[in-house]
Protein backbone atom coordinates (compact mmCIF):
# COMPACT_ATOMS: atom_id res chain seq x y z
CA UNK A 1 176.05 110.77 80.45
CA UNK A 2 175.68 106.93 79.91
CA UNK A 3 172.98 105.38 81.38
CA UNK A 4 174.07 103.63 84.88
CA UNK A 5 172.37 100.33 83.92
CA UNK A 6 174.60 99.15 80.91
CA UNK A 7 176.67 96.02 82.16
CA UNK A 8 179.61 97.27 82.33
CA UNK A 9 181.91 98.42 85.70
CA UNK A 10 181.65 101.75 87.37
CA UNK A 11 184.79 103.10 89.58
CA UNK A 12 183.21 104.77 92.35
CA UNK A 13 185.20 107.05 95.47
CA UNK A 14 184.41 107.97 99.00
CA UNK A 15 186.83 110.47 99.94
CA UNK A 16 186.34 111.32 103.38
CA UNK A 17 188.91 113.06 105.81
CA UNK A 18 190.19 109.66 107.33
CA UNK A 19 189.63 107.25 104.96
CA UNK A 20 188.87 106.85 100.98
CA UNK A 21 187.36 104.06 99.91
CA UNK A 22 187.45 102.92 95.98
CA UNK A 23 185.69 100.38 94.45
CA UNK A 24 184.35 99.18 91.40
CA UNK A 25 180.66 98.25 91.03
CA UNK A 26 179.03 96.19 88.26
CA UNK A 27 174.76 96.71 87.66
CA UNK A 28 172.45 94.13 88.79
CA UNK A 29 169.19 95.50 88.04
CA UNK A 30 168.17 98.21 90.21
CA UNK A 31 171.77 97.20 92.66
CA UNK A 32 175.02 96.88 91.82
CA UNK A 33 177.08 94.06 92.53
CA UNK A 34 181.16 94.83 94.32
CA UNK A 35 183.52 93.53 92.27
CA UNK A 36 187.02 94.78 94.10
CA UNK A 37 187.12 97.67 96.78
CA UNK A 38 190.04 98.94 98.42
CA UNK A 39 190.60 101.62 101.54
CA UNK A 40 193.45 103.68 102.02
CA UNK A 41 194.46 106.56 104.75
CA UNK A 42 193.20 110.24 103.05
CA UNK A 43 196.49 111.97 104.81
CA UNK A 44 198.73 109.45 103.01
CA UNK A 45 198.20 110.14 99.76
CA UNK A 46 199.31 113.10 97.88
CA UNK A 47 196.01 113.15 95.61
CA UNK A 48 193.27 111.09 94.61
CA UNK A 49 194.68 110.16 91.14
CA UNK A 50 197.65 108.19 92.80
CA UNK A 51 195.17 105.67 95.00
CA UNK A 52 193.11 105.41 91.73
CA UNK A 53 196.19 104.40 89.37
CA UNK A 54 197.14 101.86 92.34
CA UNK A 55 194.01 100.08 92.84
CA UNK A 56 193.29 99.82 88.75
CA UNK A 57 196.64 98.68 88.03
CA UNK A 58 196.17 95.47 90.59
CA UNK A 59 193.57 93.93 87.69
CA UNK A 60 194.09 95.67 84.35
CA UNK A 61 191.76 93.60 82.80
CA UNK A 62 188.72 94.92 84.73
CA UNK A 63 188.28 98.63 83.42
CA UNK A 64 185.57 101.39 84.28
CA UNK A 65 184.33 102.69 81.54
CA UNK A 66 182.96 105.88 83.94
CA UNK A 67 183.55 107.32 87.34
CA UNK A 68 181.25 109.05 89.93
CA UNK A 69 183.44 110.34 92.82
CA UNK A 70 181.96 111.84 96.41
CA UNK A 71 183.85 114.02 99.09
CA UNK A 72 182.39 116.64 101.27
CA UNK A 73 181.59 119.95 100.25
CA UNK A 74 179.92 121.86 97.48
CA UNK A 75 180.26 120.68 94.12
CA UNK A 76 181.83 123.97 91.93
CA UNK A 77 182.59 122.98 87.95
CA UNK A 78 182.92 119.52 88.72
CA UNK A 79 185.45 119.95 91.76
CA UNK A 80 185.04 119.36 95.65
CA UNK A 81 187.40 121.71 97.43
CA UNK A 82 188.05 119.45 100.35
CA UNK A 83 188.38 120.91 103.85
CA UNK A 84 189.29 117.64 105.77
CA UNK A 85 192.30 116.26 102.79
CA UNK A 86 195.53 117.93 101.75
CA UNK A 87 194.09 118.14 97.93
CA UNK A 88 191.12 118.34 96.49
CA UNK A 89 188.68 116.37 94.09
CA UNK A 90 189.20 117.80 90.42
CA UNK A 91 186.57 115.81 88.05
CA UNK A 92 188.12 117.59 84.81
CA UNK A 93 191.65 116.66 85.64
CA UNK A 94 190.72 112.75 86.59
CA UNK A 95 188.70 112.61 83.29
CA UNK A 96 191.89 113.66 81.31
CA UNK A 97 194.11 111.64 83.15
CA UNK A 98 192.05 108.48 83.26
CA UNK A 99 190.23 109.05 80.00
CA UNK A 100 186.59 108.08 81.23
CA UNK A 101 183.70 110.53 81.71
CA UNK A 102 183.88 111.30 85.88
CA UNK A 103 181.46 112.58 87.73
CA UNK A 104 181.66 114.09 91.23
CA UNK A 105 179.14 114.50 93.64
CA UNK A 106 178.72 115.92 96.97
CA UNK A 107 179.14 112.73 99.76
CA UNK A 108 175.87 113.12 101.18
CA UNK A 109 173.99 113.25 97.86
CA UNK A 110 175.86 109.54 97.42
CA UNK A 111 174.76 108.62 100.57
CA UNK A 112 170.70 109.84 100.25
CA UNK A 113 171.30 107.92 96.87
CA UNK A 114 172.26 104.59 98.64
CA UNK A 115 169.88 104.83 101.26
CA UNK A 116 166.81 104.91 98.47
CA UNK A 117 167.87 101.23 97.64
CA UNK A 118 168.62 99.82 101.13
CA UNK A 119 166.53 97.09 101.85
CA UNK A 120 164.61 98.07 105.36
CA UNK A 121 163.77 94.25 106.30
CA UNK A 122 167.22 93.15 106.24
CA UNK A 123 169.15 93.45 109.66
CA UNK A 124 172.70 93.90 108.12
CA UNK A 125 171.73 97.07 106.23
CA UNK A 126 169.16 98.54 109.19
CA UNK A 127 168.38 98.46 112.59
CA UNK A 128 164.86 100.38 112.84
CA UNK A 129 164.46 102.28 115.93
CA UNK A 130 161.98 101.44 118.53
CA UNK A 131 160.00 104.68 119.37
CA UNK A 132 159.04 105.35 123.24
CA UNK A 133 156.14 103.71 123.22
CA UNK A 134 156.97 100.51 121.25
CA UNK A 135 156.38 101.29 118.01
CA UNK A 136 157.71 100.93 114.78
CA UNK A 137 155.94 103.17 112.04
CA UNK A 138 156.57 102.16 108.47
CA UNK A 139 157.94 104.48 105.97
CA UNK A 140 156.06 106.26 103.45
CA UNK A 141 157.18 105.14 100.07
CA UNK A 142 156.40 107.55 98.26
CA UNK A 143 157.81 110.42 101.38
CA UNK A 144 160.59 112.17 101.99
CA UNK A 145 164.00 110.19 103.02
CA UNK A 146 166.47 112.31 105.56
CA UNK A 147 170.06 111.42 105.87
CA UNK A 148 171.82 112.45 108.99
CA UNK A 149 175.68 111.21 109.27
CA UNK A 150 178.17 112.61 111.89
CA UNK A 151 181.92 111.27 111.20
CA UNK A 152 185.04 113.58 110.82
CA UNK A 153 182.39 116.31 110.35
CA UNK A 154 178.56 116.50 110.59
CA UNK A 155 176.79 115.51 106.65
CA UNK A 156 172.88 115.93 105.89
CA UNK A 157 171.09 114.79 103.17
CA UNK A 158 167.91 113.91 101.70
CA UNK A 159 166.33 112.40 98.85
CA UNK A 160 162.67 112.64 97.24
CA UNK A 161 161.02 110.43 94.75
CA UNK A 162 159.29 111.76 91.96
CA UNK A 163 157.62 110.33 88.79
CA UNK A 164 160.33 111.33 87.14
CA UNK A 165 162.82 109.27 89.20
CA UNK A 166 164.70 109.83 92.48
CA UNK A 167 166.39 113.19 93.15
CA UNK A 168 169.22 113.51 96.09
CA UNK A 169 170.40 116.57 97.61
CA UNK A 170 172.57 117.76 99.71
CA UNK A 171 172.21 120.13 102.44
CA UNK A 172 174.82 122.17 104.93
CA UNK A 173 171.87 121.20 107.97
CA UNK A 174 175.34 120.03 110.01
CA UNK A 175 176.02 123.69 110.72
CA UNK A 176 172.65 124.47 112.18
CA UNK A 177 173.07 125.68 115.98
CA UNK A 178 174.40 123.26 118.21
CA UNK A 179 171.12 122.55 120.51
CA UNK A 180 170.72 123.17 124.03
CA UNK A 181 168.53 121.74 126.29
CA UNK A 182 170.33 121.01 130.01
CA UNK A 183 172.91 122.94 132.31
CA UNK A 184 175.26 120.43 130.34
CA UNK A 185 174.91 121.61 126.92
CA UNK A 186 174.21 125.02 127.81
CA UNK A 187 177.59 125.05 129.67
CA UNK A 188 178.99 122.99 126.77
CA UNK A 189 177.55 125.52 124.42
CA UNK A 190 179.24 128.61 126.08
CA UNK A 191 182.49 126.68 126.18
CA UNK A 192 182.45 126.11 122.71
CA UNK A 193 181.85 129.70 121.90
CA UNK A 194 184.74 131.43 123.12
CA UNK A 195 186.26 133.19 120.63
CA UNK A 196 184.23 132.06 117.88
CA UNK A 197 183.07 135.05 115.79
CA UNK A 198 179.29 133.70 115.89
CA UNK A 199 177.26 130.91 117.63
CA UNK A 200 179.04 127.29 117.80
CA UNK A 201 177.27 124.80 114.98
CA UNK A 202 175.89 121.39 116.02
CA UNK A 203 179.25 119.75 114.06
CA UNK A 204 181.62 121.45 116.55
CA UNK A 205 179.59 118.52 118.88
CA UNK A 206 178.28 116.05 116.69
CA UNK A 207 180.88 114.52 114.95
CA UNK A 208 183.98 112.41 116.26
CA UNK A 209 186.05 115.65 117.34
CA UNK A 210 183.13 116.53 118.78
CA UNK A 211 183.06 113.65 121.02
CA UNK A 212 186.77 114.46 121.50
CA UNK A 213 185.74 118.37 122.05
CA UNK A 214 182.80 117.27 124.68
CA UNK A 215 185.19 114.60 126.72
CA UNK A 216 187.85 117.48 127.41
CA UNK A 217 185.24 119.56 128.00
CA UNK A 218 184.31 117.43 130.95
CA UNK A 219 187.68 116.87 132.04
CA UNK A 220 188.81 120.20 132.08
CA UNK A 221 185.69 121.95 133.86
CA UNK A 222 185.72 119.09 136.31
CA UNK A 223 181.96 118.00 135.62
CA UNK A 224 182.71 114.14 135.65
CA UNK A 225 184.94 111.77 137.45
CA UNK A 226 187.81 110.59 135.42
CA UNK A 227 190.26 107.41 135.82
CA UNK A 228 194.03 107.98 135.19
CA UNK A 229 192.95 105.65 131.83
CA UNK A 230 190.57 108.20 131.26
CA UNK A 231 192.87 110.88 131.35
CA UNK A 232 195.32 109.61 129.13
CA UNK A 233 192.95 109.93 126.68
CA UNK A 234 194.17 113.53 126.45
CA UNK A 235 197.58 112.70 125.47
CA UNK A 236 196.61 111.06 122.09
CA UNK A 237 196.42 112.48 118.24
CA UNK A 238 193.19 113.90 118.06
CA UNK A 239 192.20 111.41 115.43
CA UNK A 240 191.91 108.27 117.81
CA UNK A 241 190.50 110.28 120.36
CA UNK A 242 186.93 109.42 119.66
CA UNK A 243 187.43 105.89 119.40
CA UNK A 244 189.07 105.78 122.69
CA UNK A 245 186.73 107.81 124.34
CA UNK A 246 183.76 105.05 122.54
CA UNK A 247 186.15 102.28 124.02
CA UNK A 248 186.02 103.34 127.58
CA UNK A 249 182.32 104.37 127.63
CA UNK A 250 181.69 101.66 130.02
CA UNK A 251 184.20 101.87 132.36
CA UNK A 252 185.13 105.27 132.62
CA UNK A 253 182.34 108.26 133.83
CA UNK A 254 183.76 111.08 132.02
CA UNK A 255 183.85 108.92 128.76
CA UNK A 256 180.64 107.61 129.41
CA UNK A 257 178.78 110.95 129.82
CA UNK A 258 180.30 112.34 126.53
CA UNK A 259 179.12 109.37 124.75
CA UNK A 260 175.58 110.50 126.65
CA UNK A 261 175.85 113.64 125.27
CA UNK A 262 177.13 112.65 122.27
CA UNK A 263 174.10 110.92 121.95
CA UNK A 264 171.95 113.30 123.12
CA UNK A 265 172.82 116.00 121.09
CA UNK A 266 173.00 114.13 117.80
CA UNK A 267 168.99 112.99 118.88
CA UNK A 268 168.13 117.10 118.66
CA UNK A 269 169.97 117.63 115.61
CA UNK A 270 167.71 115.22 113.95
CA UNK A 271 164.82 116.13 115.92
CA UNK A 272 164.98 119.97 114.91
CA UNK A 273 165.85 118.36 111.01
CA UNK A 274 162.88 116.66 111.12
CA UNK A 275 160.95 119.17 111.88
CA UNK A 276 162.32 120.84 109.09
CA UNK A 277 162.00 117.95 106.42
CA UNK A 278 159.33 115.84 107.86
CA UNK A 279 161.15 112.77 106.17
CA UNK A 280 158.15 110.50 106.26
CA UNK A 281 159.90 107.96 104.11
CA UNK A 282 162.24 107.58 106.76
CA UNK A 283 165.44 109.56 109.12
CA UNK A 284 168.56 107.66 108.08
CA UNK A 285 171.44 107.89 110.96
CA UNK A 286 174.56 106.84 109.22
CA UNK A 287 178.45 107.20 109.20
CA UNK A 288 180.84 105.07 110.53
CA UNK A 289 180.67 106.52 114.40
CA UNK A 290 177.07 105.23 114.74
CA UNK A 291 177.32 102.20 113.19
CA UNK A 292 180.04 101.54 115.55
CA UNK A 293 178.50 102.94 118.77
CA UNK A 294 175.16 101.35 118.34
CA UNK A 295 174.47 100.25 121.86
CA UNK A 296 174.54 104.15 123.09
CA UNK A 297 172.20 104.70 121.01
CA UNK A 298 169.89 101.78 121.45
CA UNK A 299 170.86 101.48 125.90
CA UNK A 300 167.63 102.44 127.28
CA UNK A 301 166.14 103.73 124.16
CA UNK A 302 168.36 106.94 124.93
CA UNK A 303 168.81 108.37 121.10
CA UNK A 304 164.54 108.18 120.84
CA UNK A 305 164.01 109.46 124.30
CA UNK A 306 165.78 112.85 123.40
CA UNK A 307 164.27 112.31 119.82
CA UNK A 308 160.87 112.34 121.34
CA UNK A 309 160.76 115.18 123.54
CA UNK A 310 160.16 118.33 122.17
CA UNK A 311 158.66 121.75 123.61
CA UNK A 312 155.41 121.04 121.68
CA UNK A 313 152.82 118.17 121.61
CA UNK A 314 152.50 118.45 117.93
CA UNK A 315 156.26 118.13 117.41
CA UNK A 316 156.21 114.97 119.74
CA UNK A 317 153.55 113.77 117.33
CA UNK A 318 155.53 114.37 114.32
CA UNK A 319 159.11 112.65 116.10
CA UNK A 320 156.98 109.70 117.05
CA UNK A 321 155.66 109.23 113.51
CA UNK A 322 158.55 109.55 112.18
CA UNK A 323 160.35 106.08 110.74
CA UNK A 324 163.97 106.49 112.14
CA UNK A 325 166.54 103.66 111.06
CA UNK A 326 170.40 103.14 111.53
CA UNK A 327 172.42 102.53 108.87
CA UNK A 328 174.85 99.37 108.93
CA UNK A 329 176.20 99.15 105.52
CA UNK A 330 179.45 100.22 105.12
CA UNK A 331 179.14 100.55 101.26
CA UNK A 332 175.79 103.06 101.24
CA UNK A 333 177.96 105.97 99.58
CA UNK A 334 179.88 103.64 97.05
CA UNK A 335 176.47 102.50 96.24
CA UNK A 336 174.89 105.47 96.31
CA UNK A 337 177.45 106.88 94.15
CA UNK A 338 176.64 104.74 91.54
CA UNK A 339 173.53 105.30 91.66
CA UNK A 340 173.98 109.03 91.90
CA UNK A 341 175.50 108.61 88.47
CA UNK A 342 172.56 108.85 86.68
CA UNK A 343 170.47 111.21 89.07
CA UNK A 344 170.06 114.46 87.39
C-alpha cells in the first residue's frame, strides 16, 4: 500500500448505524489536516458508493488518490457485513468503482488509531478523569491504550506501541456480560434475559438503546417516578429515544436514574476491561453519547466512583492507577482511519 505520509489527500469513512461521516484528509507530519467532510443519515442511502460519488463530485478538482473506510464488525476479504445499515461495506467493489486502492477497517481499530495521536493536554480533544482521591496519573507512553465507545452499539478497542510502529486492534469486549452489582441491575439483568437463548451482553445496556432499554425498564416495572413528559418518551422512534431520555435527565426521575445506570454500568464495563488489558497508556471513553452526556459522568465523580470499586483491593489499585480520559473529538475515527491506513 502507499505510504500514508505522501502529500497527497486521503478519502476516509465512518459508517456507523446513524450517521456516516466522509471526509478527506491531507498529511501534516505525524496529523492530518481536514480538508472537506460531510455527514449524511446511514438509513438514507441505498449504499456507501452513492454518498461517496456525491460528496467527490462537489470539488472535482480535489481527488483521493486512496481510501481507508471503517464500519462495525469483522473485517472478511476486505468487506464489513454491517448489522446496523441496510448494505454493507465492499472494499473490492469501491476500489473498482472509484479506481483508488481502498482499504477497510474495523471502526474501532480507526478509533484506537486516532486516539494514539490525540493530544492529552489539550481540553477540546480530552477531559482526563479525576480519580476518587484527586488524582490524575499520567499515561505510560510506551503502555497499553484501551478504547471503550458505546453509541448505536457497544465498540472496544485497543492499541499497543511497538518498535516497529503502532498496532490497533479490535476486540468484540462489548458483548462481555452485562455486569451486576445492585438489586437494580440484577433486576435489570433478569429483565433483559427473557427469552434470550444465553446471558444478556453489556451492549444490550451500554449503548443508546440501551439507555432506551433501561428507561422502559423503569417505567414499566414501576421502579421510578415518571412525569407525563417522561412518559411520552415511550411514544417516540426508538432512535431519538436516548437523546430524549439524556434531555430530561434533570428534570425527570425515571430519566435521571437510567442515565445513573447508564453510567454506572458503562463504569464496570471498563472496570472489568481493564482488568483485562491493564491499558496503562490510558482507558479512552469515546462515541458520540459520552461526549454528549459529559456532566453524568463527571456529577459527583459518579463514572470513577463505580470505576473504583471493585471486590478486591488489588483491583482498586489497578482502577485507580489507571489514566482514564474522555474523548471530545468528533473526528478520532476519520483520523484514525487515516492513520490506520498504513498500520499493518
Amino acid at each position: 500500500m502507499p505510504d500514508a505520509t505522501v502529500n497527497t489527500p486521503i478519502l476516509v469513512a465512518d459508517v456507523g448505524g446513524t450517521n456516516l461521516n466522509l471526509a478527506l484528509l491531507l498529511p501534516e507530519g505525524r496529523r492530518f489536516q481536514v480538508l472537506r467532510k460531510a455527514r449524511f443519515r446511514t438509513q438514507e442511502e441505498r449504499s456507501l458508493i452513492e454518498p461517496i460519488r456525491r460528496f467527490l463530485a462537489e470539488d472535482p478538482f480535489l481527488r483521493p488518490d486512496r481510501a481507508c473506510l471503517s464500519g462495525a464488525g469483522p473485517v472478511v476479504d476486505g468487506r464489513i457485513h454491517l448489522t446496523n445499515a441496510p448494505w454493507d461495506i465492499d472494499g473490492p467493489a469501491l476500489e473498482r468503482a472509484l479506481g483508488i486502492p481502498v482499504r477497510v477497517v474495523n471502526d474501532f481499530i480507526a478509533l484506537s488509531a486516532g486516539t494514539l495521536q490525540l493530544d492529552l493536554a489539550d481540553p477540546a480533544q480530552v477531559t482526563p478523569l479525576p480519580h476518587g482521591d484527586g488524582s490524575v496519573p499520567q499515561p505510560d507512553p510506551g503502555g497499553p491504550i484501551l478504547v471503550i465507545g458505546a453509541g448505536t452499539g457497544l465498540g472496544v478497542g485497543f492499541a499497543v506501541r511497538t518498535p516497529a510502529g503502532a498496532h490497533a486492534f479490535p476486540s468484540e469486549g462489548g458483548h462481555i456480560g452485562l455486569p451486576v452489582f445492585d438489586e437494580d441491575t440484577l433486576a435489570l439483568w433478569r429483565h433483559l434475559a427473557e427469552g434470550l437463548p444465553g446471558p444478556p451482553g453489556a451492549e444490550m445496556a451500554v449503548s443508546g438503546p440501551g439507555l432506551a432499554r433501561i428507561f422502559r425498564f423503569l417505567v414499566d416495572t414501576r421502579r421510578t417516578a415518571c412525569t407525563p413528559e417522561g412518559a411520552a418518551i415511550l411514544d417516540l422512534p426508538e432512535s431519538v429515544q436516548p437523546a430524549a431520555i439524556s434531555a430530561l435527565a434533570g428534570s425527570d426521575p425515571a430519566c435521571g436514574r437510567a442515565m445513573a445506570i447508564f453510567v454506572d454500568l458503562y463504569a464496570r464495563v471498563c472496570a472489568d476491561l481493564g482488568a483485562a488489558f491493564l491499558p496503562s497508556g490510558g482507558l479512552f471513553l469515546a462515541g458520540g453519547i459520552v461526549a454528549k452526556n459529559a456532566e453524568h459522568f463527571l456529577k459527583e465523580r459518579r463514572f470513577m466512583a463505580r470505576f473504583e470499586r471493585n471486590y478486591r483491593d488489588h483491583l482498586d489499585r489497578l482502577a485507580r492507577a489507571t489514566p482514564v480520559f474522555l474523548a471530545r473529538d468528533y473526528d478520532l475515527s476519520l483520523h484514525g482511519a487515516a492513520r490506520a491506513w498504513s498500520m499493518s
